[in-house]
PDB file of N, CA and C in Angstrom:
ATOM      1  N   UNK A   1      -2.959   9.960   0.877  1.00  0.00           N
ATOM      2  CA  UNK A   1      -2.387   8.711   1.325  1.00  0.00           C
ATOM      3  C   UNK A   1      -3.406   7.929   2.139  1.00  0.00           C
ATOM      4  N   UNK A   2      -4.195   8.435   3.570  1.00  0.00           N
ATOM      5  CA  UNK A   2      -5.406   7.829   4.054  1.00  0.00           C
ATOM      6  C   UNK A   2      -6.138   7.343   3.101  1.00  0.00           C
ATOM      7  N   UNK A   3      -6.801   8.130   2.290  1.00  0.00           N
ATOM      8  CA  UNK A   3      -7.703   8.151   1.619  1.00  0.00           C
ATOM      9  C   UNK A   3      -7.398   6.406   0.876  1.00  0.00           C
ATOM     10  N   UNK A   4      -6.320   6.468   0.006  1.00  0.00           N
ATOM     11  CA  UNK A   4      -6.019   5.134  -0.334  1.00  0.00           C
ATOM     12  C   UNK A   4      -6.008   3.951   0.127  1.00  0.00           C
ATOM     13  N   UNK A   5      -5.754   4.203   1.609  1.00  0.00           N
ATOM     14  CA  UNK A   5      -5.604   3.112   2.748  1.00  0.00           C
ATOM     15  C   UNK A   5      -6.968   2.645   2.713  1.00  0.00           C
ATOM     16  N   UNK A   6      -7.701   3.879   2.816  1.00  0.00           N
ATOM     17  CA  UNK A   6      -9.169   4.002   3.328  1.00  0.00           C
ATOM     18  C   UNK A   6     -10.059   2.709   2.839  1.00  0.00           C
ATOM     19  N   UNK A   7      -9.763   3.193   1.363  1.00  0.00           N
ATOM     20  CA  UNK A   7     -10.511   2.616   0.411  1.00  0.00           C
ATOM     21  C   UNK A   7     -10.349   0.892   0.136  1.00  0.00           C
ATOM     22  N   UNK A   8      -8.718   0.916   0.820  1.00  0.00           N
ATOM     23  CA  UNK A   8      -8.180  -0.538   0.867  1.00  0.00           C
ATOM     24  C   UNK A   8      -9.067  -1.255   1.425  1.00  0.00           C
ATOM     25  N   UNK A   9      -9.122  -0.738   3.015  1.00  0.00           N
ATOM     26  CA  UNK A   9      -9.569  -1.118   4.222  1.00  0.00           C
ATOM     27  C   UNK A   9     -11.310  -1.500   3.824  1.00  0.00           C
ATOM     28  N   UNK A  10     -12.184  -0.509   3.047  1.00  0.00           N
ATOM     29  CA  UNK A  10     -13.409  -0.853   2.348  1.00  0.00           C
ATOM     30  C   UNK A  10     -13.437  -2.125   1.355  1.00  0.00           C
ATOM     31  N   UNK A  11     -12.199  -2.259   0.324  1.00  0.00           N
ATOM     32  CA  UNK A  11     -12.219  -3.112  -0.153  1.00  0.00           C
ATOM     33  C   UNK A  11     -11.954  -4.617   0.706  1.00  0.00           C
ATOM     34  N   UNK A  12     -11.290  -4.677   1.498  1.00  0.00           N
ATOM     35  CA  UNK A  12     -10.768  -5.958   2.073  1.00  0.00           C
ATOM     36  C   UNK A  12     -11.380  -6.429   3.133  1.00  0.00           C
ATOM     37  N   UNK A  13     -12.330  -5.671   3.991  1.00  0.00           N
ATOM     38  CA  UNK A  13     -13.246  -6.260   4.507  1.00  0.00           C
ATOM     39  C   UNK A  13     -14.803  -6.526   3.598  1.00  0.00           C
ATOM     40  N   UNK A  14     -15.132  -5.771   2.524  1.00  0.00           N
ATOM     41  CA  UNK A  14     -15.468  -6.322   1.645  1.00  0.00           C
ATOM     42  C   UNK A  14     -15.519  -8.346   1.323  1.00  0.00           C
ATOM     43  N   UNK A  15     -14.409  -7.808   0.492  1.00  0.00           N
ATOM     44  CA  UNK A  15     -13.608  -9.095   0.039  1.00  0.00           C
ATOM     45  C   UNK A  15     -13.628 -10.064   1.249  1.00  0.00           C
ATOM     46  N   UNK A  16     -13.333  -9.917   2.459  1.00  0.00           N
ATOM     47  CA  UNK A  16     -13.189 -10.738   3.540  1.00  0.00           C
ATOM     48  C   UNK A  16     -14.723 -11.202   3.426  1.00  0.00           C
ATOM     49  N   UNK A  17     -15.556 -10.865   3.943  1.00  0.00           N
ATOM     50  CA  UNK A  17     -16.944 -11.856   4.076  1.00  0.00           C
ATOM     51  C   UNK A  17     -17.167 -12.355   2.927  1.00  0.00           C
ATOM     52  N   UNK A  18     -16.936 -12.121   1.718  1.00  0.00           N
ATOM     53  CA  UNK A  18     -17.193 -12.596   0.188  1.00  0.00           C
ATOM     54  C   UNK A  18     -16.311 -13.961   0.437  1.00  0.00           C
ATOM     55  N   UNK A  19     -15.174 -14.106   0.770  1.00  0.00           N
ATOM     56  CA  UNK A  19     -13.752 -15.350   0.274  1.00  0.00           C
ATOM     57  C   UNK A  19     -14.483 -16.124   1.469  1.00  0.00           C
ATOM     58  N   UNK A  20     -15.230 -15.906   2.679  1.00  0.00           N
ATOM     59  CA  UNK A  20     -15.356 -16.417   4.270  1.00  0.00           C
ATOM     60  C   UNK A  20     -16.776 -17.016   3.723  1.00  0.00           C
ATOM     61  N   UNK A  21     -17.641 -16.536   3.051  1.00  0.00           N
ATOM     62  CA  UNK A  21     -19.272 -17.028   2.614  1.00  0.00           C
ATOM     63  C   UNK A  21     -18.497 -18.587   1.499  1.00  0.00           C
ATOM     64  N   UNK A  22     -17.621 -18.327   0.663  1.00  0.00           N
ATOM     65  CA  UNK A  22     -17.194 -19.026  -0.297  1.00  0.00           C
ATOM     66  C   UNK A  22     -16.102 -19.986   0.161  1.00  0.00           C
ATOM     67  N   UNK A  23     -15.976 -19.785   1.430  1.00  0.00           N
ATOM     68  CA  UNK A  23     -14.653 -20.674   1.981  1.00  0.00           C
ATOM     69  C   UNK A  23     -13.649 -20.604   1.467  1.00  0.00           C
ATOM     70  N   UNK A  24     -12.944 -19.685   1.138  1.00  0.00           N
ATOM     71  CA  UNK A  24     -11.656 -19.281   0.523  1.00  0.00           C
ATOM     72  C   UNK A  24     -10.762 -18.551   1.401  1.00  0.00           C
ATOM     73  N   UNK A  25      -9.567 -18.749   1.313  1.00  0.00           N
ATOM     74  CA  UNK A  25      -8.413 -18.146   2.250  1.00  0.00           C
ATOM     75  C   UNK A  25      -9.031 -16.499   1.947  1.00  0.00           C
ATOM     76  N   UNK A  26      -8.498 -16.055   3.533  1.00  0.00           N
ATOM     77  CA  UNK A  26      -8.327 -14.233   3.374  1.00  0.00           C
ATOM     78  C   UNK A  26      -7.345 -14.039   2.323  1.00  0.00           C
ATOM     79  N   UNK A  27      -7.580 -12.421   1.632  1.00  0.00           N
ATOM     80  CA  UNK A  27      -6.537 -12.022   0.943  1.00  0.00           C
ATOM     81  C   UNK A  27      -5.488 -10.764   1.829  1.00  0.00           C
ATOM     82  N   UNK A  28      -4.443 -10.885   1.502  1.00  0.00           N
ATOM     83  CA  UNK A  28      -3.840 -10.074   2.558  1.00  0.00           C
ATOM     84  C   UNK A  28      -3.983  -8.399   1.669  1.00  0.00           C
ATOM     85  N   UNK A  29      -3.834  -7.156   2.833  1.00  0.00           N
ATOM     86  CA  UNK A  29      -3.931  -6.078   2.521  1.00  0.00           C
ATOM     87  C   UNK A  29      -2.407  -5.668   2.478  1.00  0.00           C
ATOM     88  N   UNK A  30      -1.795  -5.191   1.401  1.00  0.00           N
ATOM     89  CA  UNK A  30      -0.598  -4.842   1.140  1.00  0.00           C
ATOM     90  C   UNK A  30      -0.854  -3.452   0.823  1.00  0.00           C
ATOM     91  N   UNK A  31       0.043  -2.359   1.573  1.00  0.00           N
ATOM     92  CA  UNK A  31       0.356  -0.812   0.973  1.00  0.00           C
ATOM     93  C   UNK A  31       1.890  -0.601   0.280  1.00  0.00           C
ATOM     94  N   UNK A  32       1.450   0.456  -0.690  1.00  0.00           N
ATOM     95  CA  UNK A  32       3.021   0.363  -1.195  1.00  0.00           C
ATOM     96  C   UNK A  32       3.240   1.751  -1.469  1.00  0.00           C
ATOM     97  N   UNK A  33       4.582   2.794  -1.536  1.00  0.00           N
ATOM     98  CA  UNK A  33       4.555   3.937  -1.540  1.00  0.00           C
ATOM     99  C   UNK A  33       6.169   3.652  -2.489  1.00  0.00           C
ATOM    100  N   UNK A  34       5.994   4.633  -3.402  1.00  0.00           N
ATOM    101  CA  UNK A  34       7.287   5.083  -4.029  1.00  0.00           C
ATOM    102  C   UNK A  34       8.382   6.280  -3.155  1.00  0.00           C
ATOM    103  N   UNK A  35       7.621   6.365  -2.422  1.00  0.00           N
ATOM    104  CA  UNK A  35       8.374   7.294  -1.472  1.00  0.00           C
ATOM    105  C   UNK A  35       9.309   6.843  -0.001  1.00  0.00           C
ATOM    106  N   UNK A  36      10.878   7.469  -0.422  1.00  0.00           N
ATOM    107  CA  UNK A  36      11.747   6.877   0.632  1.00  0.00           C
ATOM    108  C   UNK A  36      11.007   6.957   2.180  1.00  0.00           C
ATOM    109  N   UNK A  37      11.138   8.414   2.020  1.00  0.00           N
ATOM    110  CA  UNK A  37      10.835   8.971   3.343  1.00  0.00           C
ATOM    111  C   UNK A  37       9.560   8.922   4.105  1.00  0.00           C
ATOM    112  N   UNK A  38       8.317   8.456   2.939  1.00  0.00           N
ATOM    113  CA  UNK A  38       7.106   8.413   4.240  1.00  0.00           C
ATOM    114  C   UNK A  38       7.410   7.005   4.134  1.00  0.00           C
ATOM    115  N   UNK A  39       8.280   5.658   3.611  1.00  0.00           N
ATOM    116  CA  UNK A  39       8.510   4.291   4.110  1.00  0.00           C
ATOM    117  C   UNK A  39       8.915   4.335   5.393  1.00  0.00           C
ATOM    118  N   UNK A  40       9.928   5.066   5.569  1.00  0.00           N
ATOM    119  CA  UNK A  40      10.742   5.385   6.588  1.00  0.00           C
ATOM    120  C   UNK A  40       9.888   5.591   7.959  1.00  0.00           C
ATOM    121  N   UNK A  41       9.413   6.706   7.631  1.00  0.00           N
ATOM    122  CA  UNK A  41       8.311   7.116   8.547  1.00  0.00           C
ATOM    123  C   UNK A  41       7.155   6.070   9.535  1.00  0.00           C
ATOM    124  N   UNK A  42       6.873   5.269   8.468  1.00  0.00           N
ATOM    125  CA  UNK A  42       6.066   4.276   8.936  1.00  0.00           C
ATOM    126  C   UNK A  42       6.605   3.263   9.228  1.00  0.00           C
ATOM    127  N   UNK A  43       7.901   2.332   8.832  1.00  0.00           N
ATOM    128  CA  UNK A  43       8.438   1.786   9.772  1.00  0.00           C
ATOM    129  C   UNK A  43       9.539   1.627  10.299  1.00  0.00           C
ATOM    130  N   UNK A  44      10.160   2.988  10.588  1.00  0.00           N
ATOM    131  CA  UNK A  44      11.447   3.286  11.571  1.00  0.00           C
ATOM    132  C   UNK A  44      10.850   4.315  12.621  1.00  0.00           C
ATOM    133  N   UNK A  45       9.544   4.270  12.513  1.00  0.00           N
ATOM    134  CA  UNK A  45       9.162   5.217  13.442  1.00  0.00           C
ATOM    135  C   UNK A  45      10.198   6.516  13.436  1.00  0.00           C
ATOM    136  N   UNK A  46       9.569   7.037  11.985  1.00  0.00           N
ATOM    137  CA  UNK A  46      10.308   8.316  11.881  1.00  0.00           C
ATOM    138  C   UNK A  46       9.690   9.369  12.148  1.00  0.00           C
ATOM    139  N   UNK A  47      10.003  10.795  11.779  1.00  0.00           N
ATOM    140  CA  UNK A  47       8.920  11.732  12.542  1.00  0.00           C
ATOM    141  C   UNK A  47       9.116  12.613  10.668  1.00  0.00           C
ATOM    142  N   UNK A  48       7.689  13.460  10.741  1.00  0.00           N
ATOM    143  CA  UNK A  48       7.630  14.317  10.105  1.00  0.00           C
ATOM    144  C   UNK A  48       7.511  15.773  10.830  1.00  0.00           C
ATOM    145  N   UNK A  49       7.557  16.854   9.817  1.00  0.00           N
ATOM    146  CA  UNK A  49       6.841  18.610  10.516  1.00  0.00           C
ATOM    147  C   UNK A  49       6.042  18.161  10.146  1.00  0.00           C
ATOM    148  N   UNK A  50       5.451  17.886   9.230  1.00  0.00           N
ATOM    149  CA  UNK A  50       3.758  18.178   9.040  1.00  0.00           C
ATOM    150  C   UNK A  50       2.479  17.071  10.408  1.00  0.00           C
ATOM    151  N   UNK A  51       1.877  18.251  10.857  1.00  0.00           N
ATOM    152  CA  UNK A  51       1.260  16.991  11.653  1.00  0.00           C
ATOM    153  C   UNK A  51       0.186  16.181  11.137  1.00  0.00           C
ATOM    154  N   UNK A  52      -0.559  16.929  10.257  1.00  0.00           N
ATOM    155  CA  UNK A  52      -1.757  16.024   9.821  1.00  0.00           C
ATOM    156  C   UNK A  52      -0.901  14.991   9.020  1.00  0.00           C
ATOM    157  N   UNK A  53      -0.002  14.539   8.178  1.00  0.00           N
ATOM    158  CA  UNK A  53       0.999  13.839   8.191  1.00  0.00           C
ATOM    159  C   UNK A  53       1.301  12.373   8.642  1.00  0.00           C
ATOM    160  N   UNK A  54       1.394  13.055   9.899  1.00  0.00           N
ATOM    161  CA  UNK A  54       2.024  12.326  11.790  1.00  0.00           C
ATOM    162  C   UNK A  54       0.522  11.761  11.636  1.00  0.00           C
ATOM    163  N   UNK A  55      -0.115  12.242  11.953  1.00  0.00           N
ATOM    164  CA  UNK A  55      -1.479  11.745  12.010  1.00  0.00           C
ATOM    165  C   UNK A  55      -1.429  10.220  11.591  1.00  0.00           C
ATOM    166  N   UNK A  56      -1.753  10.568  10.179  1.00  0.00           N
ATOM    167  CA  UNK A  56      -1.845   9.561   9.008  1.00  0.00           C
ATOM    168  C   UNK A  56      -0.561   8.635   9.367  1.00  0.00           C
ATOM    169  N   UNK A  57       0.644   8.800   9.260  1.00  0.00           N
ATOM    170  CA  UNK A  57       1.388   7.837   9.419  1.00  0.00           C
ATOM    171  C   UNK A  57       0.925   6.654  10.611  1.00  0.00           C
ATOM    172  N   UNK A  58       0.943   7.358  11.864  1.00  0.00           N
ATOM    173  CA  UNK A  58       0.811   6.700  13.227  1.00  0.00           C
ATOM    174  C   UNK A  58      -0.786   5.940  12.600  1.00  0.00           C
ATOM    175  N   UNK A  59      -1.291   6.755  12.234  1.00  0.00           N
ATOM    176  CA  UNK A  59      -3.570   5.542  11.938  1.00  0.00           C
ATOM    177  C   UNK A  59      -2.660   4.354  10.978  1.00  0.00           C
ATOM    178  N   UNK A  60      -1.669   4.232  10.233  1.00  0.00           N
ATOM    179  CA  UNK A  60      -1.462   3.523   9.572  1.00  0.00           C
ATOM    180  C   UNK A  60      -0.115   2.239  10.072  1.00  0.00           C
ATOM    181  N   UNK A  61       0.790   2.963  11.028  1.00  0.00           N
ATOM    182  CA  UNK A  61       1.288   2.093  11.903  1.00  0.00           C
ATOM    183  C   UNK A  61      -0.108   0.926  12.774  1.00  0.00           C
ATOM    184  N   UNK A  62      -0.404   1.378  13.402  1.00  0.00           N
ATOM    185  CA  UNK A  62      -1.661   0.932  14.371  1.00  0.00           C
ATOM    186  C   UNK A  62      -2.134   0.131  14.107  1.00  0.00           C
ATOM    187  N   UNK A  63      -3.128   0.145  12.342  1.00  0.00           N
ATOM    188  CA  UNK A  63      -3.251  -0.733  11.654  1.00  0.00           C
ATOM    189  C   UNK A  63      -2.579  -2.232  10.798  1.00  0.00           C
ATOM    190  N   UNK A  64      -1.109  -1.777  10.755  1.00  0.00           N
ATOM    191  CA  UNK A  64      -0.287  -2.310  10.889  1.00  0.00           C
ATOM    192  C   UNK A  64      -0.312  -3.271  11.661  1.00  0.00           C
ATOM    193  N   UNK A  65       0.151  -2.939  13.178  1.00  0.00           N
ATOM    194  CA  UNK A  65       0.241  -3.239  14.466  1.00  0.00           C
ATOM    195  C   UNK A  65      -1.121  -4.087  14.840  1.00  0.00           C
ATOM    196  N   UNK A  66      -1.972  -4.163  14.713  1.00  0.00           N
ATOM    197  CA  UNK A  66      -3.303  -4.590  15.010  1.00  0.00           C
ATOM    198  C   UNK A  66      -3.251  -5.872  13.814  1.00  0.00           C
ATOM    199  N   UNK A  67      -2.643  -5.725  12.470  1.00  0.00           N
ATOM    200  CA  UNK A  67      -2.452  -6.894  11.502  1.00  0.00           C
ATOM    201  C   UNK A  67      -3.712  -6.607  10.682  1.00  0.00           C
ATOM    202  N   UNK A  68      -4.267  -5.225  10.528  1.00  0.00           N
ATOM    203  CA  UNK A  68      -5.096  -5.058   9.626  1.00  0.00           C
ATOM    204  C   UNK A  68      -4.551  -4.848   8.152  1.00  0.00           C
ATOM    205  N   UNK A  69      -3.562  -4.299   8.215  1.00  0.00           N
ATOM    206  CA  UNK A  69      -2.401  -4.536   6.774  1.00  0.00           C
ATOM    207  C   UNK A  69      -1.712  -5.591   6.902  1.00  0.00           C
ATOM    208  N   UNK A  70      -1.538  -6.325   6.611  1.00  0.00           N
ATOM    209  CA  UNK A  70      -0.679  -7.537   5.713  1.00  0.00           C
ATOM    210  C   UNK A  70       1.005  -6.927   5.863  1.00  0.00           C
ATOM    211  N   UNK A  71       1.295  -6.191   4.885  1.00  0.00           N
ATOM    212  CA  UNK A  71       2.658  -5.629   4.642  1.00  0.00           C
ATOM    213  C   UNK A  71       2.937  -3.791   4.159  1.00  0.00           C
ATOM    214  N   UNK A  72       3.529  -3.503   3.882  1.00  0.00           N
ATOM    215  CA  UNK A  72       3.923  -2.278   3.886  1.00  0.00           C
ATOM    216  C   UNK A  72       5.114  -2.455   2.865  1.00  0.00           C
ATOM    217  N   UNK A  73       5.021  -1.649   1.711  1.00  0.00           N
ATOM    218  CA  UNK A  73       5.728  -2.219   0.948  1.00  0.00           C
ATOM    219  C   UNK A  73       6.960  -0.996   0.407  1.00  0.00           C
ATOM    220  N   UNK A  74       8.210  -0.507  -0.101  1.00  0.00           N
ATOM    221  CA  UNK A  74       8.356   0.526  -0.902  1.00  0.00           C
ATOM    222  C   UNK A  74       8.861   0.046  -2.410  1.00  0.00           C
ATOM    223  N   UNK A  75       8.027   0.878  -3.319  1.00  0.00           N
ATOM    224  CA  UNK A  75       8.367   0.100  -4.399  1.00  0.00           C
ATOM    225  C   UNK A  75       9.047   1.160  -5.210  1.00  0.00           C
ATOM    226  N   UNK A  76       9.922   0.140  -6.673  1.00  0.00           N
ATOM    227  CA  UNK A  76      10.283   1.122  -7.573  1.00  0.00           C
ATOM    228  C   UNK A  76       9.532   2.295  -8.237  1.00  0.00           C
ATOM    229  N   UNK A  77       9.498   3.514  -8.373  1.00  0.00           N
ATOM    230  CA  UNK A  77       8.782   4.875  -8.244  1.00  0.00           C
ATOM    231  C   UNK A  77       8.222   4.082 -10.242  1.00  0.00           C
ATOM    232  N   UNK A  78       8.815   3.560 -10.675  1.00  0.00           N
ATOM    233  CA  UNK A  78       8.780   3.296 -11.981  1.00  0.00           C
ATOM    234  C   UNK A  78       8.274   2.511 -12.459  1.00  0.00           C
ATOM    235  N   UNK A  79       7.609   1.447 -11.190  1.00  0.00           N
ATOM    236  CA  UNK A  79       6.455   0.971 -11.437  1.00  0.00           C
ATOM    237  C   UNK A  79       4.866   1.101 -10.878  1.00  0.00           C
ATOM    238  N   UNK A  80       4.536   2.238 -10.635  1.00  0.00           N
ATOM    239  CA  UNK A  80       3.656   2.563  -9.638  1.00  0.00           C
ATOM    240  C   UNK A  80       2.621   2.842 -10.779  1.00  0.00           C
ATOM    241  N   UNK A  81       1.554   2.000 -10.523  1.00  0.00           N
ATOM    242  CA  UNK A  81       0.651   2.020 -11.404  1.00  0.00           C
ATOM    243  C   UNK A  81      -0.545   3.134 -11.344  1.00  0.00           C
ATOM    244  N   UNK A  82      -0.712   3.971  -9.982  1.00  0.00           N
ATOM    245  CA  UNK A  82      -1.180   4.779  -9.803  1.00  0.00           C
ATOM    246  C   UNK A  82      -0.724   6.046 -10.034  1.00  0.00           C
ATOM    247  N   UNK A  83       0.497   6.194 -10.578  1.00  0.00           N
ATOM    248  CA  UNK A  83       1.054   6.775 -11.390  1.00  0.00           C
ATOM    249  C   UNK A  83      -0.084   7.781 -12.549  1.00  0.00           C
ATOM    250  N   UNK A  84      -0.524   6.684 -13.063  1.00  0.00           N
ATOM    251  CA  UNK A  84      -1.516   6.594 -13.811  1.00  0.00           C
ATOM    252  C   UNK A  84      -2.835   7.603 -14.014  1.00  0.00           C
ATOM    253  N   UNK A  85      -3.113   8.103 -12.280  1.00  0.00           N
ATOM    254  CA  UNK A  85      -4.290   8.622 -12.000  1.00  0.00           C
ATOM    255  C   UNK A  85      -3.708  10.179 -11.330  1.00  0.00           C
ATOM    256  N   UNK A  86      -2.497  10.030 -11.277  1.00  0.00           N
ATOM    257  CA  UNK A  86      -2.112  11.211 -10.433  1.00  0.00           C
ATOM    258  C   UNK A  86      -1.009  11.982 -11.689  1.00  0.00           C
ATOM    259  N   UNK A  87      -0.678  11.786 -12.119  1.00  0.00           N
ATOM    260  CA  UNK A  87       0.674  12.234 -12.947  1.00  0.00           C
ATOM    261  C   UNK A  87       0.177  12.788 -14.761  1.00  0.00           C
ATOM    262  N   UNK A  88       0.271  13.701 -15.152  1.00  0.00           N
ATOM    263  CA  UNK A  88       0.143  13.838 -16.430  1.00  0.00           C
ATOM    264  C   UNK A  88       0.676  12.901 -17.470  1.00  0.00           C
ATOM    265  N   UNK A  89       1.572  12.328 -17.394  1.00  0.00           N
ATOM    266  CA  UNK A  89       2.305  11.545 -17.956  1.00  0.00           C
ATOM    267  C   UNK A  89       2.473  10.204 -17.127  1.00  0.00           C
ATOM    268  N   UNK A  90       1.978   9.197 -17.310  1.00  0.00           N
ATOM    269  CA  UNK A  90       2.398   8.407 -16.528  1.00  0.00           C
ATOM    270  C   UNK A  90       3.124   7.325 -16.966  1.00  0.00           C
ATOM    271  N   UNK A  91       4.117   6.517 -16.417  1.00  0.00           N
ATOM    272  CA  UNK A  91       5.011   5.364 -16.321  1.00  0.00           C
ATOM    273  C   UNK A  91       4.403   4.692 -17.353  1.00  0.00           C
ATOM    274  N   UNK A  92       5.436   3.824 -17.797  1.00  0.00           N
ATOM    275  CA  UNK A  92       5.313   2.595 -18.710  1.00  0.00           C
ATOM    276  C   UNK A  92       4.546   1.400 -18.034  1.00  0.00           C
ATOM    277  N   UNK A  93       4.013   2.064 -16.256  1.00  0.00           N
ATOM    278  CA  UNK A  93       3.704   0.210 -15.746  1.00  0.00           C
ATOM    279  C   UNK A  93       2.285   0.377 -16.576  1.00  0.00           C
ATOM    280  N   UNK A  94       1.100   1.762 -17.014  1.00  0.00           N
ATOM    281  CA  UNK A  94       0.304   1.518 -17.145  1.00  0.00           C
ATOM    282  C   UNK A  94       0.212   0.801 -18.775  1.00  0.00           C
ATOM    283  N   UNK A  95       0.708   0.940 -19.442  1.00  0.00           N
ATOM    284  CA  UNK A  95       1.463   0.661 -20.756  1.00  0.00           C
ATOM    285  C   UNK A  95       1.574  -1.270 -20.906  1.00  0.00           C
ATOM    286  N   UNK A  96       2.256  -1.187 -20.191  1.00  0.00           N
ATOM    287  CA  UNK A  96       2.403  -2.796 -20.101  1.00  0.00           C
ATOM    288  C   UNK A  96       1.010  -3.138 -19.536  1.00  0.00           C
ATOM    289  N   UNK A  97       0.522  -3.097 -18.488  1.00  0.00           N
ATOM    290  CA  UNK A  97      -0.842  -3.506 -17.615  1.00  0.00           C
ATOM    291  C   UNK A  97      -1.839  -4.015 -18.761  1.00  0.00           C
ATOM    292  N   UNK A  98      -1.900  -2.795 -19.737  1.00  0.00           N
ATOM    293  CA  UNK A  98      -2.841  -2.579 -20.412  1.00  0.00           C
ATOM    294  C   UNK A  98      -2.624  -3.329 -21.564  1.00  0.00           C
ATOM    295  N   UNK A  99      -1.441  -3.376 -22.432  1.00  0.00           N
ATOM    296  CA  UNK A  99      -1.035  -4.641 -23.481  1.00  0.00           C
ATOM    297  C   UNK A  99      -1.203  -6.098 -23.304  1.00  0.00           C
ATOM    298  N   UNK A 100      -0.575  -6.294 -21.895  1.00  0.00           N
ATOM    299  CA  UNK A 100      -0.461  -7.253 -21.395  1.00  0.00           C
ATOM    300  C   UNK A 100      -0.698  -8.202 -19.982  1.00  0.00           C
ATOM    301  N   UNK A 101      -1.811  -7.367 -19.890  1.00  0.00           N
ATOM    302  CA  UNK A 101      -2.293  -7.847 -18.731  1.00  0.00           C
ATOM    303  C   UNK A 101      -1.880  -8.413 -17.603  1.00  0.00           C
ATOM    304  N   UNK A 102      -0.855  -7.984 -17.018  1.00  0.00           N
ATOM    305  CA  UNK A 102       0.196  -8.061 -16.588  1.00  0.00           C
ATOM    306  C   UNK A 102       0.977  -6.760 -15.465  1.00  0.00           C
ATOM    307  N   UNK A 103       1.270  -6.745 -14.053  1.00  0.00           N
ATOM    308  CA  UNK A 103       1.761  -5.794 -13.441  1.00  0.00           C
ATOM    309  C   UNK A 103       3.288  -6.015 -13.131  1.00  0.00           C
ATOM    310  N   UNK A 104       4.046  -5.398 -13.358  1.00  0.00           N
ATOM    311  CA  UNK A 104       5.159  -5.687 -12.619  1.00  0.00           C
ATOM    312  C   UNK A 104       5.479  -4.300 -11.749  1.00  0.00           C
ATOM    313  N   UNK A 105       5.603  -4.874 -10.425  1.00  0.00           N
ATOM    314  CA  UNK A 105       6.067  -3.919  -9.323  1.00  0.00           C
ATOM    315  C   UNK A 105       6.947  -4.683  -8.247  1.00  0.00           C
ATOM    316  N   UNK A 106       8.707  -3.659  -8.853  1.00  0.00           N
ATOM    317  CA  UNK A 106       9.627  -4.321  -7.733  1.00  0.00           C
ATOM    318  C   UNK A 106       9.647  -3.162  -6.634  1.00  0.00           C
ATOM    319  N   UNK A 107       9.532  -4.268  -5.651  1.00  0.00           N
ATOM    320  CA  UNK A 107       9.638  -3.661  -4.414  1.00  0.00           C
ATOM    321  C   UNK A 107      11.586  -3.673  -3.931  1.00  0.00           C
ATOM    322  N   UNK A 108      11.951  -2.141  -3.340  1.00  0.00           N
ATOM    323  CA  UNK A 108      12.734  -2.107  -2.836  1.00  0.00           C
ATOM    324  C   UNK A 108      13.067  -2.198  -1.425  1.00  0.00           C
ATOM    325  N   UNK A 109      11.917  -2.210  -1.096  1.00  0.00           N
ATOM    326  CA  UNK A 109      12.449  -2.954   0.588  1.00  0.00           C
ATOM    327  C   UNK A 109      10.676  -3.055   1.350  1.00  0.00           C
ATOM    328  N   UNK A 110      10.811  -3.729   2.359  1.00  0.00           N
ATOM    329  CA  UNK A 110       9.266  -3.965   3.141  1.00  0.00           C
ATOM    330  C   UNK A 110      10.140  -4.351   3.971  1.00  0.00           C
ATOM    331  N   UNK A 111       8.631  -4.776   5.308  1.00  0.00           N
ATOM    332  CA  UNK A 111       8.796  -4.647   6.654  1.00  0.00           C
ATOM    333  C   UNK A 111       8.695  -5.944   7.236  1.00  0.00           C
ATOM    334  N   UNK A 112       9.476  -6.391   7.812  1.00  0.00           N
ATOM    335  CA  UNK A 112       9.800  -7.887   8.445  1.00  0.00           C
ATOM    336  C   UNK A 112       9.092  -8.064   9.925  1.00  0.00           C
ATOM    337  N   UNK A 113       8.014  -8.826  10.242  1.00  0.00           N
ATOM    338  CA  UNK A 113       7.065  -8.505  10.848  1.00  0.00           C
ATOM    339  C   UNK A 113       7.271  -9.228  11.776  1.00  0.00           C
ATOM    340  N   UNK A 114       7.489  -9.018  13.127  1.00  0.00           N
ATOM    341  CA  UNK A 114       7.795  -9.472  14.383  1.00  0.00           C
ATOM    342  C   UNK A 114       6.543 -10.623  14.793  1.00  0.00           C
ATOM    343  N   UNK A 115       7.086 -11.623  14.940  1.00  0.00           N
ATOM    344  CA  UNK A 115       5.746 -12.884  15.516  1.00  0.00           C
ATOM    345  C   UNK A 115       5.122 -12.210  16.594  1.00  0.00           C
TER     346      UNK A 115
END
């Protein structure tokens, strides 16, 4: 899960001096998880047993909190395109992506971000 963030966080400050040299709006950093319970976790300030876990959740609140992520997203498990890289079988989103160049990912709930 870090690891993904990680790589976000490489890409989007990336991208940030690239859109800032070119005068183009920032792009926002969005995370998205098919999973109820680590959504939960990250923003109901829920708790897990596992601590390395806890860890990861809280580095990713923070970031959050600081406005280095954009949004936090939970999406339908059935469109998760990373699906793709982790799963023997994966979802129809990579299926469509690939015909049609084209993603669809509904989100079932995100985080309403306090001014």
């Amino acid at each position: 899960m870090v690891l993904g963030v990680d790589v976000a966080f490489a890409l989007s400050t990336t991208l940030k001096e690239i859109t800032e040299q070119l005068g183009f709006p920032n792009a926002p950093t969005i995370i998205c998880t098919e999973s109820f319970s680590l959504y939960e976790c990250m923003v109901k300030l829920g708790t897990t047993k596992e601590k390395r876990l806890m860890i990861d959740v809280m580095a990713i609140r923070e970031s959050y909190e600081r406005r280095e992520l954009s949004e936090i997203r939970w999406i339908n498990g059935d469109d998760n395109p990373a699906d793709a890289m982790t799963k023997v079988s994966p979802t129809k989103s990579l299926e469509l992506l690939v015909n049609t160049n084209k993603l669809t990912v509904r989100m079932e709930g995100w985080v309403e971000r306090k001014n």
